[in-house]
Structures are given as structure tokens and as C-alpha cells.
ModelCIF file with pLDDT and N, C-alpha, C, O atoms, coordinates in Angstrom:
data_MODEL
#
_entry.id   MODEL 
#
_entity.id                         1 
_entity.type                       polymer 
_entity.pdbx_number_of_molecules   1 
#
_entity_poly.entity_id                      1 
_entity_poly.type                           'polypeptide(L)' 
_entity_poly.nstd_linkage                   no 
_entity_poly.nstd_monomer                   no 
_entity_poly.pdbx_seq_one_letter_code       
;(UNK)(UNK)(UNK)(UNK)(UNK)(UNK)(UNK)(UNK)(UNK)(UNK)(UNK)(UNK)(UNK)(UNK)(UNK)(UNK)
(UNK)(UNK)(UNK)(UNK)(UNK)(UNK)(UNK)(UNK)(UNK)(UNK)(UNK)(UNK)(UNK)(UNK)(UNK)(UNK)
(UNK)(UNK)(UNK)(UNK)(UNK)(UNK)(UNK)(UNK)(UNK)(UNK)(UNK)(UNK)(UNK)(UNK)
;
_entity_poly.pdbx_seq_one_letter_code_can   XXXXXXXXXXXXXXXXXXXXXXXXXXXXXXXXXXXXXXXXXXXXXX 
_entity_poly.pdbx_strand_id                 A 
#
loop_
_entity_poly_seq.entity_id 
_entity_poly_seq.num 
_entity_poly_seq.mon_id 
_entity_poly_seq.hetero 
1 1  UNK n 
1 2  UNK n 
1 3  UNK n 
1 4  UNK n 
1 5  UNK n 
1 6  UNK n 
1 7  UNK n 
1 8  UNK n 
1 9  UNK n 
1 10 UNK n 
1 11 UNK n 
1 12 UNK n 
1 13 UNK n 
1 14 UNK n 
1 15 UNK n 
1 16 UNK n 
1 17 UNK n 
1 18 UNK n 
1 19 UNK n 
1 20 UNK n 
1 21 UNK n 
1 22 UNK n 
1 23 UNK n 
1 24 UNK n 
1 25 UNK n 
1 26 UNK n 
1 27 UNK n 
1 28 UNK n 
1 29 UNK n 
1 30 UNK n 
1 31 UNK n 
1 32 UNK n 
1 33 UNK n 
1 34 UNK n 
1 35 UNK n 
1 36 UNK n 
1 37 UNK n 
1 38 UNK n 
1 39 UNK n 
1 40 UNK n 
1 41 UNK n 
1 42 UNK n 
1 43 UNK n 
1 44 UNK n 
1 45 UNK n 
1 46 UNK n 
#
_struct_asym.id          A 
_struct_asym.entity_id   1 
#
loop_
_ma_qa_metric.id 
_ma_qa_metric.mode 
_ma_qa_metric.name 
_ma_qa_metric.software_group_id 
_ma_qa_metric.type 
1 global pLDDT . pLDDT 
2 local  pLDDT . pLDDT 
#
_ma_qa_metric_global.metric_id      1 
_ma_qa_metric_global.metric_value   92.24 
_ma_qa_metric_global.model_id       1 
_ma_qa_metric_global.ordinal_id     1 
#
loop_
_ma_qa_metric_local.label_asym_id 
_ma_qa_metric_local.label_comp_id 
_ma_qa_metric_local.label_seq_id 
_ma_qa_metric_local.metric_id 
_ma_qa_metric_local.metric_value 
_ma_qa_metric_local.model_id 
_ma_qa_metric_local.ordinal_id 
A UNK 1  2 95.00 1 1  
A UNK 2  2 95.00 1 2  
A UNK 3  2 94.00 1 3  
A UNK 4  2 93.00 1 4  
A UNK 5  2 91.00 1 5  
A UNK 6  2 91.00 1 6  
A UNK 7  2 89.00 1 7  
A UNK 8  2 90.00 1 8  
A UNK 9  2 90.00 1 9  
A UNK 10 2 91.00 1 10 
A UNK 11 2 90.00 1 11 
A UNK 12 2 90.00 1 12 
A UNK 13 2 92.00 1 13 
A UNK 14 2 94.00 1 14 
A UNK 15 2 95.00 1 15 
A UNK 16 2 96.00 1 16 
A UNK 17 2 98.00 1 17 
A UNK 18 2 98.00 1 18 
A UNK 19 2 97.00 1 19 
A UNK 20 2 97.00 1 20 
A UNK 21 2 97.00 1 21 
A UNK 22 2 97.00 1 22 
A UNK 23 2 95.00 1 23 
A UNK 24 2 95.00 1 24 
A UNK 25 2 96.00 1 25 
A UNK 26 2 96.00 1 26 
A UNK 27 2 97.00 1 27 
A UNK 28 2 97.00 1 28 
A UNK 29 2 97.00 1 29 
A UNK 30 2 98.00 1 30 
A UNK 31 2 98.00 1 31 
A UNK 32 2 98.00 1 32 
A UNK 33 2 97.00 1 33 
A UNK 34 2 98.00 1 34 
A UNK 35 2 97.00 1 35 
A UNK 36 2 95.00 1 36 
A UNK 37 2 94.00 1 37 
A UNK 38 2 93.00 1 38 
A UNK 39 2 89.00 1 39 
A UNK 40 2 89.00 1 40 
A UNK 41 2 90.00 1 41 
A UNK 42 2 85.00 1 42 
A UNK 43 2 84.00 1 43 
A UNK 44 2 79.00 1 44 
A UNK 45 2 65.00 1 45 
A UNK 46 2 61.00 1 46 
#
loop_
_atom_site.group_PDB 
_atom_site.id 
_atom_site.type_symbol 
_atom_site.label_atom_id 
_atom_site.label_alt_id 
_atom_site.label_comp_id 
_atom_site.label_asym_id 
_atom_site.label_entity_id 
_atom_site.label_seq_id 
_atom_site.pdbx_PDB_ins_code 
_atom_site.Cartn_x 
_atom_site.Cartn_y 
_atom_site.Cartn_z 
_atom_site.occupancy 
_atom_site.B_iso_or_equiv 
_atom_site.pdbx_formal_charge 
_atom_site.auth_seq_id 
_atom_site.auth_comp_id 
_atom_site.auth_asym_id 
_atom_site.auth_atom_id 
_atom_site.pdbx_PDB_model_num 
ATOM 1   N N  . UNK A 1 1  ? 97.948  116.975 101.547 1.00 95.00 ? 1  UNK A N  1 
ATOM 2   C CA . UNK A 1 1  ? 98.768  117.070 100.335 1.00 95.00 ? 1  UNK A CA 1 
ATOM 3   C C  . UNK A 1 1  ? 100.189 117.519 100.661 1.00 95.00 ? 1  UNK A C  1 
ATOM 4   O O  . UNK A 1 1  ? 101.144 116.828 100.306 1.00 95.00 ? 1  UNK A O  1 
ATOM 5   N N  . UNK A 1 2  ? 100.342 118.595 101.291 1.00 95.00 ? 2  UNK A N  1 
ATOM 6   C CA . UNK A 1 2  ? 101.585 119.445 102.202 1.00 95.00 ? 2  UNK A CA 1 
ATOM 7   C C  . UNK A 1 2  ? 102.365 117.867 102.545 1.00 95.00 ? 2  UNK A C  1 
ATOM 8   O O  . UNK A 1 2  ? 103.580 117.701 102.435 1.00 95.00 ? 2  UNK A O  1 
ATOM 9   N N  . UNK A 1 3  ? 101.508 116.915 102.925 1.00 94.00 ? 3  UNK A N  1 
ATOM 10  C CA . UNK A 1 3  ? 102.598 115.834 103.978 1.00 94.00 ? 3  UNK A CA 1 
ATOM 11  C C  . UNK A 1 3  ? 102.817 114.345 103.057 1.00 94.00 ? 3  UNK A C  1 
ATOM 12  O O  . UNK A 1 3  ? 103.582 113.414 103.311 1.00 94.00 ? 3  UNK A O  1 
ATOM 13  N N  . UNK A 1 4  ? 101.812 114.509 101.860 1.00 93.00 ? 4  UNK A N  1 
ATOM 14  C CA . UNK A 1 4  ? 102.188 113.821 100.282 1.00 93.00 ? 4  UNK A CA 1 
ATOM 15  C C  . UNK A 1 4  ? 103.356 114.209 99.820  1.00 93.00 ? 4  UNK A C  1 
ATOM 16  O O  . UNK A 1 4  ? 104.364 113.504 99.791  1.00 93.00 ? 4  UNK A O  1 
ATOM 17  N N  . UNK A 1 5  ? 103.291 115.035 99.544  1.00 91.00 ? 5  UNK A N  1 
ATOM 18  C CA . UNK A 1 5  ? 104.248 116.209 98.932  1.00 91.00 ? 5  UNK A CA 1 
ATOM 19  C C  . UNK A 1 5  ? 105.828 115.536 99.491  1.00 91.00 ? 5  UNK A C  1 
ATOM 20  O O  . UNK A 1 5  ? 106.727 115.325 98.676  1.00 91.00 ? 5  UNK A O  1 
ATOM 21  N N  . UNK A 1 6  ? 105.982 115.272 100.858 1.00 91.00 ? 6  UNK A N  1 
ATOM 22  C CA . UNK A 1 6  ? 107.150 115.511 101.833 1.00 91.00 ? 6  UNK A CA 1 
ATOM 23  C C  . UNK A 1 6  ? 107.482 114.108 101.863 1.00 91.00 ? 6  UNK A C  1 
ATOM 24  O O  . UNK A 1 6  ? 108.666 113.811 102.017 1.00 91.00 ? 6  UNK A O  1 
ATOM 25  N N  . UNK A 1 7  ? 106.397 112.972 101.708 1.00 89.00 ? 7  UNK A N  1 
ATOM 26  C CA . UNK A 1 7  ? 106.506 111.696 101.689 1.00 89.00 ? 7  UNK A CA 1 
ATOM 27  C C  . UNK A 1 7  ? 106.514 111.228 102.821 1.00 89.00 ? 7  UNK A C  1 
ATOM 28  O O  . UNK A 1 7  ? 107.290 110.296 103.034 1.00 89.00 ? 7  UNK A O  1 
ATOM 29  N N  . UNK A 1 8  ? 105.684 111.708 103.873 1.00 90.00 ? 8  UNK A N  1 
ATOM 30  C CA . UNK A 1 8  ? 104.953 111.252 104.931 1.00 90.00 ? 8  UNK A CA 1 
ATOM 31  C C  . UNK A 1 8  ? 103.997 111.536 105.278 1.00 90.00 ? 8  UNK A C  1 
ATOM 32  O O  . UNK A 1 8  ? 103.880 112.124 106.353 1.00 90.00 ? 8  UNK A O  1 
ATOM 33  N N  . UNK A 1 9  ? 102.671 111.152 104.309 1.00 90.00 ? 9  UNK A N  1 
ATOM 34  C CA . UNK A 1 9  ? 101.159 111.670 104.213 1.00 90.00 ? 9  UNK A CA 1 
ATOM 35  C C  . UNK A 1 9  ? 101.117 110.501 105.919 1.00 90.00 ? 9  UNK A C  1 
ATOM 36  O O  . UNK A 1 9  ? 101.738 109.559 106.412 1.00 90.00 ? 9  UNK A O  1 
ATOM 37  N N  . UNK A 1 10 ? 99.675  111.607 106.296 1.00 91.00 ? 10 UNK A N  1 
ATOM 38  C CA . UNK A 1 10 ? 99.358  111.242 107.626 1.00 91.00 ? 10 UNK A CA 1 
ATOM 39  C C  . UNK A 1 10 ? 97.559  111.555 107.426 1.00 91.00 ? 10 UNK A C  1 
ATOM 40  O O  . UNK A 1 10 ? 97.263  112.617 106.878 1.00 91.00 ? 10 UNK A O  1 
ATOM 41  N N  . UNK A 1 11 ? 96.700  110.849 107.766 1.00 90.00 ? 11 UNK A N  1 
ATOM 42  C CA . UNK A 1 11 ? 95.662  110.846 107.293 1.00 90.00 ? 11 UNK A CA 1 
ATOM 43  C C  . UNK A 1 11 ? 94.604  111.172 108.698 1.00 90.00 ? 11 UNK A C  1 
ATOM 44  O O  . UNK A 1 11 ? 93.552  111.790 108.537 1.00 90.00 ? 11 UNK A O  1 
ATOM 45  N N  . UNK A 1 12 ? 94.892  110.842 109.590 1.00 90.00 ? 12 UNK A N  1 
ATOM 46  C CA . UNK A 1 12 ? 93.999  111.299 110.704 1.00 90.00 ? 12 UNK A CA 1 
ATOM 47  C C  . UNK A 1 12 ? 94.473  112.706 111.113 1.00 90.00 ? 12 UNK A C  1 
ATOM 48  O O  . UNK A 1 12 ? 95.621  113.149 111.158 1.00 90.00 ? 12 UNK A O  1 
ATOM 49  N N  . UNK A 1 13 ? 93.059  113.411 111.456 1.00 92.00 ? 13 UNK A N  1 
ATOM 50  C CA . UNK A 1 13 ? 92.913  114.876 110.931 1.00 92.00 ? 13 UNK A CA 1 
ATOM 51  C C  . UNK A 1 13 ? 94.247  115.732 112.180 1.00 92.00 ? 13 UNK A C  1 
ATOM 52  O O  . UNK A 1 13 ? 95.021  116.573 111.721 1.00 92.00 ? 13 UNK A O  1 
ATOM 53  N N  . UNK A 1 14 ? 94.299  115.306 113.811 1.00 94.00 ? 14 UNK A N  1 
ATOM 54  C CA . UNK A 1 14 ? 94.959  115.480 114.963 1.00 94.00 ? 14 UNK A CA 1 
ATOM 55  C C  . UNK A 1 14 ? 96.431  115.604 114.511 1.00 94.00 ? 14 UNK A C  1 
ATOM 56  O O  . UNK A 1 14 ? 97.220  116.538 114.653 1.00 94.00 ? 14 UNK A O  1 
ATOM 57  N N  . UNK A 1 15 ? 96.594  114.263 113.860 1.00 95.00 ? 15 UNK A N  1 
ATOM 58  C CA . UNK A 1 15 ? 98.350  113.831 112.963 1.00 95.00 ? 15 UNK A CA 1 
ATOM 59  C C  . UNK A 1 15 ? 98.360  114.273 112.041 1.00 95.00 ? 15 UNK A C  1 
ATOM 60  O O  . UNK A 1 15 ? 99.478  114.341 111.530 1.00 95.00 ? 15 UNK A O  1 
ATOM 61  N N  . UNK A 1 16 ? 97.434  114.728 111.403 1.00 96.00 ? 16 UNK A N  1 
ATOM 62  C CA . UNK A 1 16 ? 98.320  115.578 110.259 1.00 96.00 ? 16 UNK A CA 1 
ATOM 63  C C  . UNK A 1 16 ? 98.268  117.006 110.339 1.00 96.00 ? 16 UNK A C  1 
ATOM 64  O O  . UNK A 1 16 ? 98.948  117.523 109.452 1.00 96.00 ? 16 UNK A O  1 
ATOM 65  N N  . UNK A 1 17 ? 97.484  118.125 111.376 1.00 98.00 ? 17 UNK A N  1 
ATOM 66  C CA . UNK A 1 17 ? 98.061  118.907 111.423 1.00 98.00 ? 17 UNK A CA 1 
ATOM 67  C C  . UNK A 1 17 ? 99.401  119.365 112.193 1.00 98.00 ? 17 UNK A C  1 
ATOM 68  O O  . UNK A 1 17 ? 100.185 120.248 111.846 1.00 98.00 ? 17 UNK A O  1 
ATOM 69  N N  . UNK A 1 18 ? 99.477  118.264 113.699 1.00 98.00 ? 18 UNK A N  1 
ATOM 70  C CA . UNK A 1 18 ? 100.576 117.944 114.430 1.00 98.00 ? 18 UNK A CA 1 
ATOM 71  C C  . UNK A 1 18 ? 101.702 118.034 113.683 1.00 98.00 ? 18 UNK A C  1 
ATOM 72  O O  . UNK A 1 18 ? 102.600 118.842 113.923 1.00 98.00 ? 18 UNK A O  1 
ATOM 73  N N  . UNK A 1 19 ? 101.712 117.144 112.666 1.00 97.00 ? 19 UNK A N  1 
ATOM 74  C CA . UNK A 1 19 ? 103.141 116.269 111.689 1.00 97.00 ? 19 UNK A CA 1 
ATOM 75  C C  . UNK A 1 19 ? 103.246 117.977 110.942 1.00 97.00 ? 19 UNK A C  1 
ATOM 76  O O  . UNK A 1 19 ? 104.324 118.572 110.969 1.00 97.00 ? 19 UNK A O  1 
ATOM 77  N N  . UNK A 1 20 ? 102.206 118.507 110.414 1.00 97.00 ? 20 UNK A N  1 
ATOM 78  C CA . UNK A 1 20 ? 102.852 119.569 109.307 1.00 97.00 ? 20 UNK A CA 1 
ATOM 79  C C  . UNK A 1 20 ? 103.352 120.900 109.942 1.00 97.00 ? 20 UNK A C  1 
ATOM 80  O O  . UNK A 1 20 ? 104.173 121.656 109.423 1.00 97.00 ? 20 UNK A O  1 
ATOM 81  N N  . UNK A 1 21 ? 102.471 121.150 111.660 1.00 97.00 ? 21 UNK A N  1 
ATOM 82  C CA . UNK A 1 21 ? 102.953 122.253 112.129 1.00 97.00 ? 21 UNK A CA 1 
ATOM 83  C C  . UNK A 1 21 ? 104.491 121.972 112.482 1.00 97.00 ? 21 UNK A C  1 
ATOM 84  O O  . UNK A 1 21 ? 105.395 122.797 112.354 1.00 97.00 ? 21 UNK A O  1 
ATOM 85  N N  . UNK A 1 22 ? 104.617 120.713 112.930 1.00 97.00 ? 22 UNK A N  1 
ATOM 86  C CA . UNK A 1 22 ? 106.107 120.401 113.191 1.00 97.00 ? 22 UNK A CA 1 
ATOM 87  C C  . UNK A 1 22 ? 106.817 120.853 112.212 1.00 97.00 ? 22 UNK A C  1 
ATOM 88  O O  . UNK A 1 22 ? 107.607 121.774 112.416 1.00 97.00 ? 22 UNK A O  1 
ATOM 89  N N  . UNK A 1 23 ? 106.653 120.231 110.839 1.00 95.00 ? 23 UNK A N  1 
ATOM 90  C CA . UNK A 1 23 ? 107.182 120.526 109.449 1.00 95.00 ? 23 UNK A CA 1 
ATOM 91  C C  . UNK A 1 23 ? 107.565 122.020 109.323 1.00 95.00 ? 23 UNK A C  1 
ATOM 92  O O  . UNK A 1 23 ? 108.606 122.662 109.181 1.00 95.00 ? 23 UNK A O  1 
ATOM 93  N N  . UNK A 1 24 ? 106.529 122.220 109.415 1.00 95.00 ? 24 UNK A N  1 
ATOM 94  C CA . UNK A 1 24 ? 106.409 123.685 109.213 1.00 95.00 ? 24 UNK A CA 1 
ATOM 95  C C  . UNK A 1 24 ? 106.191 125.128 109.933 1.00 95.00 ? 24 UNK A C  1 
ATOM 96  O O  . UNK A 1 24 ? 105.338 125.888 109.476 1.00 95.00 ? 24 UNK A O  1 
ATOM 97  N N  . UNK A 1 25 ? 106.803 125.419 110.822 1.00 96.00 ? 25 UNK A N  1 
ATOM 98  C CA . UNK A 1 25 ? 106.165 125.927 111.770 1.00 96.00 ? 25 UNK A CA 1 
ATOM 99  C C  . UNK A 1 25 ? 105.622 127.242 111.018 1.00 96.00 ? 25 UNK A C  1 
ATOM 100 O O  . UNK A 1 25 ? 104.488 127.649 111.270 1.00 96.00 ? 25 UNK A O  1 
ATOM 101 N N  . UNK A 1 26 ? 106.437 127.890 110.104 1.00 96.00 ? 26 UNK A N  1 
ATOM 102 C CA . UNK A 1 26 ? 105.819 129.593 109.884 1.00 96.00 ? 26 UNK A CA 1 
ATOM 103 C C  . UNK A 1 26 ? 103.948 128.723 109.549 1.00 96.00 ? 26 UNK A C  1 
ATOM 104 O O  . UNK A 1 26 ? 102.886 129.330 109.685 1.00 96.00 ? 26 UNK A O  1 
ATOM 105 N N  . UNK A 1 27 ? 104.021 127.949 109.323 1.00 97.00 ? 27 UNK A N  1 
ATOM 106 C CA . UNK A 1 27 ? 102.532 128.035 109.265 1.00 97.00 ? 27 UNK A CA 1 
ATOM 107 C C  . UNK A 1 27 ? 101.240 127.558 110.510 1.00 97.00 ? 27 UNK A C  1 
ATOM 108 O O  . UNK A 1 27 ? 100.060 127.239 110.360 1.00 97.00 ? 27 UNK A O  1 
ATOM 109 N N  . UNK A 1 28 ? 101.837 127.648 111.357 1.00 97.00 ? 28 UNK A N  1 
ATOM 110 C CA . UNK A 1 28 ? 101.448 127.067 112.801 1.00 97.00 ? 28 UNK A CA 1 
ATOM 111 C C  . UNK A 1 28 ? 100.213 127.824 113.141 1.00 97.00 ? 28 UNK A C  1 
ATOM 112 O O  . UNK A 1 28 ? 99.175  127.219 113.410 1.00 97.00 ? 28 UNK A O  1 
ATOM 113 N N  . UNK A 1 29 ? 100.285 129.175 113.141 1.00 97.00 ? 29 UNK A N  1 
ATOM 114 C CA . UNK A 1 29 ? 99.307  130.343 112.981 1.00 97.00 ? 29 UNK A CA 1 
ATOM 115 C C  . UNK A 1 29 ? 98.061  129.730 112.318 1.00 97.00 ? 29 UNK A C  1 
ATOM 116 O O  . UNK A 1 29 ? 96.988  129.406 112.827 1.00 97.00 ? 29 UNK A O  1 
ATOM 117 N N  . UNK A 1 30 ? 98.524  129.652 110.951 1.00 98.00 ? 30 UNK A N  1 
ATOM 118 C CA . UNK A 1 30 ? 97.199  129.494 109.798 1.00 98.00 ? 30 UNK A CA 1 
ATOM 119 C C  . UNK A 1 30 ? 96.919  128.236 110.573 1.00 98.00 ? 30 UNK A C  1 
ATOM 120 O O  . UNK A 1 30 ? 95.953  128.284 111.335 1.00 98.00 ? 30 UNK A O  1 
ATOM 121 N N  . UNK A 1 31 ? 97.694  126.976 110.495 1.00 98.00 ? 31 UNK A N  1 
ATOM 122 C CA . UNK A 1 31 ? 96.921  125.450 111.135 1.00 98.00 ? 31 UNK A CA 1 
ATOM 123 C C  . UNK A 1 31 ? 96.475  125.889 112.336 1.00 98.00 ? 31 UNK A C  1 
ATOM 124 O O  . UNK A 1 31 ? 95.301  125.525 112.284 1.00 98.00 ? 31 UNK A O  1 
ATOM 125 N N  . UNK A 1 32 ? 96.595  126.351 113.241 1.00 98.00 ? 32 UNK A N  1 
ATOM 126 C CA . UNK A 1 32 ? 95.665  126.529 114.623 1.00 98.00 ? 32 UNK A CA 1 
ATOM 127 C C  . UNK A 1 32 ? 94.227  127.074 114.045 1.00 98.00 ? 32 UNK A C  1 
ATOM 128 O O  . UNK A 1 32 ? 93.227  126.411 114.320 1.00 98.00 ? 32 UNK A O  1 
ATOM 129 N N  . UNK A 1 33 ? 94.072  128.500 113.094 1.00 97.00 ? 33 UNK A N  1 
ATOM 130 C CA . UNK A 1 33 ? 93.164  128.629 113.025 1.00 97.00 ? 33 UNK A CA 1 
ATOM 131 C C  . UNK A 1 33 ? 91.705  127.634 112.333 1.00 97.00 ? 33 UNK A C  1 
ATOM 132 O O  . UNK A 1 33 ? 90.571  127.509 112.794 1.00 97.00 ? 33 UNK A O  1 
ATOM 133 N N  . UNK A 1 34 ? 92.271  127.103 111.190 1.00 98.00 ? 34 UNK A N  1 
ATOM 134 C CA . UNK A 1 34 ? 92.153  125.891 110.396 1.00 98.00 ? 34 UNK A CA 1 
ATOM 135 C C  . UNK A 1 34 ? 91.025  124.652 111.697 1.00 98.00 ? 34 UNK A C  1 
ATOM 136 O O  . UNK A 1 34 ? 89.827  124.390 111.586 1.00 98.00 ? 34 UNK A O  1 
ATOM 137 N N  . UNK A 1 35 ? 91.898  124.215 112.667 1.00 97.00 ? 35 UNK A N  1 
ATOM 138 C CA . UNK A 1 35 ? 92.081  123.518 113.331 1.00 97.00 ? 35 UNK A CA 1 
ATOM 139 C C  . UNK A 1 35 ? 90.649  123.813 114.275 1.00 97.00 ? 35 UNK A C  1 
ATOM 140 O O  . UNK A 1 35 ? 89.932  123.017 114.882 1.00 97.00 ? 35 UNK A O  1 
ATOM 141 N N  . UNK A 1 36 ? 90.585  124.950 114.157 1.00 95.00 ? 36 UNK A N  1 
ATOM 142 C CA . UNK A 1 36 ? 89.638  125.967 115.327 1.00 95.00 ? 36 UNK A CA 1 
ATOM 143 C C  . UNK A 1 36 ? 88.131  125.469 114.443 1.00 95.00 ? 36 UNK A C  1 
ATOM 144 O O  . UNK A 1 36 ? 87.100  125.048 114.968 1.00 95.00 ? 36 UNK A O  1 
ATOM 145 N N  . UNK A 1 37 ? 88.349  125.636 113.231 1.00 94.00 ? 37 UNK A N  1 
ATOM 146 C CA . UNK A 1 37 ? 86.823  125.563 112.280 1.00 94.00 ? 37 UNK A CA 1 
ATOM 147 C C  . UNK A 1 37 ? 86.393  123.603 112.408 1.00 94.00 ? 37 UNK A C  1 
ATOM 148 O O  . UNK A 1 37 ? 85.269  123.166 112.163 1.00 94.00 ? 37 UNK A O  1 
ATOM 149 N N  . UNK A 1 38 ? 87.285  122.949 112.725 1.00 93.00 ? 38 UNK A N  1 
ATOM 150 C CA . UNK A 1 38 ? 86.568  121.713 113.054 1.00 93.00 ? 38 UNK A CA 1 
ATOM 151 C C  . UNK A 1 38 ? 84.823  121.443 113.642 1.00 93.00 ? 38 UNK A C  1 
ATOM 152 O O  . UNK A 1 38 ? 83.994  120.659 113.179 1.00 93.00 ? 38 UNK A O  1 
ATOM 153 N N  . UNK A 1 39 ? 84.703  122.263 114.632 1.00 89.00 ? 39 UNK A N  1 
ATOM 154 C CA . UNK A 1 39 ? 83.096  122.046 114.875 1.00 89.00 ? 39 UNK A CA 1 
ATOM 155 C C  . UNK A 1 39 ? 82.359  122.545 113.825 1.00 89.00 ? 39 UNK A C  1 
ATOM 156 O O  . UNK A 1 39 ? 81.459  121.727 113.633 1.00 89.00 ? 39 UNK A O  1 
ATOM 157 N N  . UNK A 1 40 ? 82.256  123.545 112.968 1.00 89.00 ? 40 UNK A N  1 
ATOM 158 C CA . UNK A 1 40 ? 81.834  123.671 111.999 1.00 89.00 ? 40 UNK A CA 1 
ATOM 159 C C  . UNK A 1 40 ? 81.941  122.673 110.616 1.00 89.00 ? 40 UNK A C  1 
ATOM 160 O O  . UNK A 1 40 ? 81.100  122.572 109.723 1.00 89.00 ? 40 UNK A O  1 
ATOM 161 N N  . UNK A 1 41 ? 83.131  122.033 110.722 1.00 90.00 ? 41 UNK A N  1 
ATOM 162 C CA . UNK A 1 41 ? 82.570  120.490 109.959 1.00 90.00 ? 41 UNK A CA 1 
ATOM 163 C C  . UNK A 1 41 ? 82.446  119.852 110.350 1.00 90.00 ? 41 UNK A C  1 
ATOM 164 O O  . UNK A 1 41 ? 82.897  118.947 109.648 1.00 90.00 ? 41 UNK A O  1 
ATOM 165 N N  . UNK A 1 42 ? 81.913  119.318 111.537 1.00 85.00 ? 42 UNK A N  1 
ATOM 166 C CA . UNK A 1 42 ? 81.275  118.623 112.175 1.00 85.00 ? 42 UNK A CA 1 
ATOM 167 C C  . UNK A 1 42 ? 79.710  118.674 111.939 1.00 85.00 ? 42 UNK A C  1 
ATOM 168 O O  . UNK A 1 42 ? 78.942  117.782 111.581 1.00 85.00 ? 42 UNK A O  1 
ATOM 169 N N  . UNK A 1 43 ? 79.454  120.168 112.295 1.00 84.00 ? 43 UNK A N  1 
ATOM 170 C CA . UNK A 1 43 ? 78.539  120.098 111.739 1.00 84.00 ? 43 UNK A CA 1 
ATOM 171 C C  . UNK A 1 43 ? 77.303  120.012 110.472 1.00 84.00 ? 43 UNK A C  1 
ATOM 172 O O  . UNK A 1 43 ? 76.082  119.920 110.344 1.00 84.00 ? 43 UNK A O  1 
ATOM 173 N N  . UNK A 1 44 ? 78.840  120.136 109.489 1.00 79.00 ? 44 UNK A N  1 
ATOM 174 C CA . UNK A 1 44 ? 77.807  120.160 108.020 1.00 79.00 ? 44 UNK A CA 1 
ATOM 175 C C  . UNK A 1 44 ? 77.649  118.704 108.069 1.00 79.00 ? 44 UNK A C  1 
ATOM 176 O O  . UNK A 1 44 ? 76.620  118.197 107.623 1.00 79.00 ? 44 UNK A O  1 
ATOM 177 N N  . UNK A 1 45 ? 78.785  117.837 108.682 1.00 65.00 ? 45 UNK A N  1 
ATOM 178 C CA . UNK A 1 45 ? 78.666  116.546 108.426 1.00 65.00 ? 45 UNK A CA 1 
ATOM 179 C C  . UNK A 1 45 ? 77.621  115.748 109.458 1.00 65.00 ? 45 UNK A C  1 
ATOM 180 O O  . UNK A 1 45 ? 77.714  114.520 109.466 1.00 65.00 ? 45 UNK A O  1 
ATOM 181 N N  . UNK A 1 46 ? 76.963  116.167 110.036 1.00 61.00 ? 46 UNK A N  1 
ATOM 182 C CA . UNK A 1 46 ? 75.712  115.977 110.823 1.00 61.00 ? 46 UNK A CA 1 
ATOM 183 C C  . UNK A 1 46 ? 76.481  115.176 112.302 1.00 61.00 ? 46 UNK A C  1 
ATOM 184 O O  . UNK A 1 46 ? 75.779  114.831 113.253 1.00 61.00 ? 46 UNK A O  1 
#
């Protein structure tokens, strides 16, 4: 939504936190951690 918002939505999960930490860096922190919980949806998603 963050990269809707900006008018360069990016839809694969790698590119769009890449594209928004660029964007954005004070939030680089929160997206790494974010980024970290991936195996855990991995796994709800079997």
C-alpha cells in the first residue's frame, strides 16, 4: 500500500520491501524485522 500510495506499487514480496526501504529508510529497522517473520508465513501457508 506504502508503494500504491507513492505510485510505484511493486508486488513481489523481495521488491517491495527493497523499493520501500529505499523509499524510506527511517523504516528499514521495522522492514528487516517484518522481513525476518517470512518463514513463519510460509508456514501457515503450508
Amino acid at each position: 500500500l506504502q508503494l500504491v500510495a507513492a505510485g510505484t506499487p511493486e508486488y513481489d514480496w523481495r521488491t517491495t520491501f527493497k523499493t520501500l526501504s529505499e523509499m524510506r529508510p527511517e523504516l528499514q529497522g521495522a522492514i528487516a524485522v517484518v522481513v525476518s517473520l517470512r518463514p513463519f508465513y510460509e508456514a501457515l501457508d503450508g
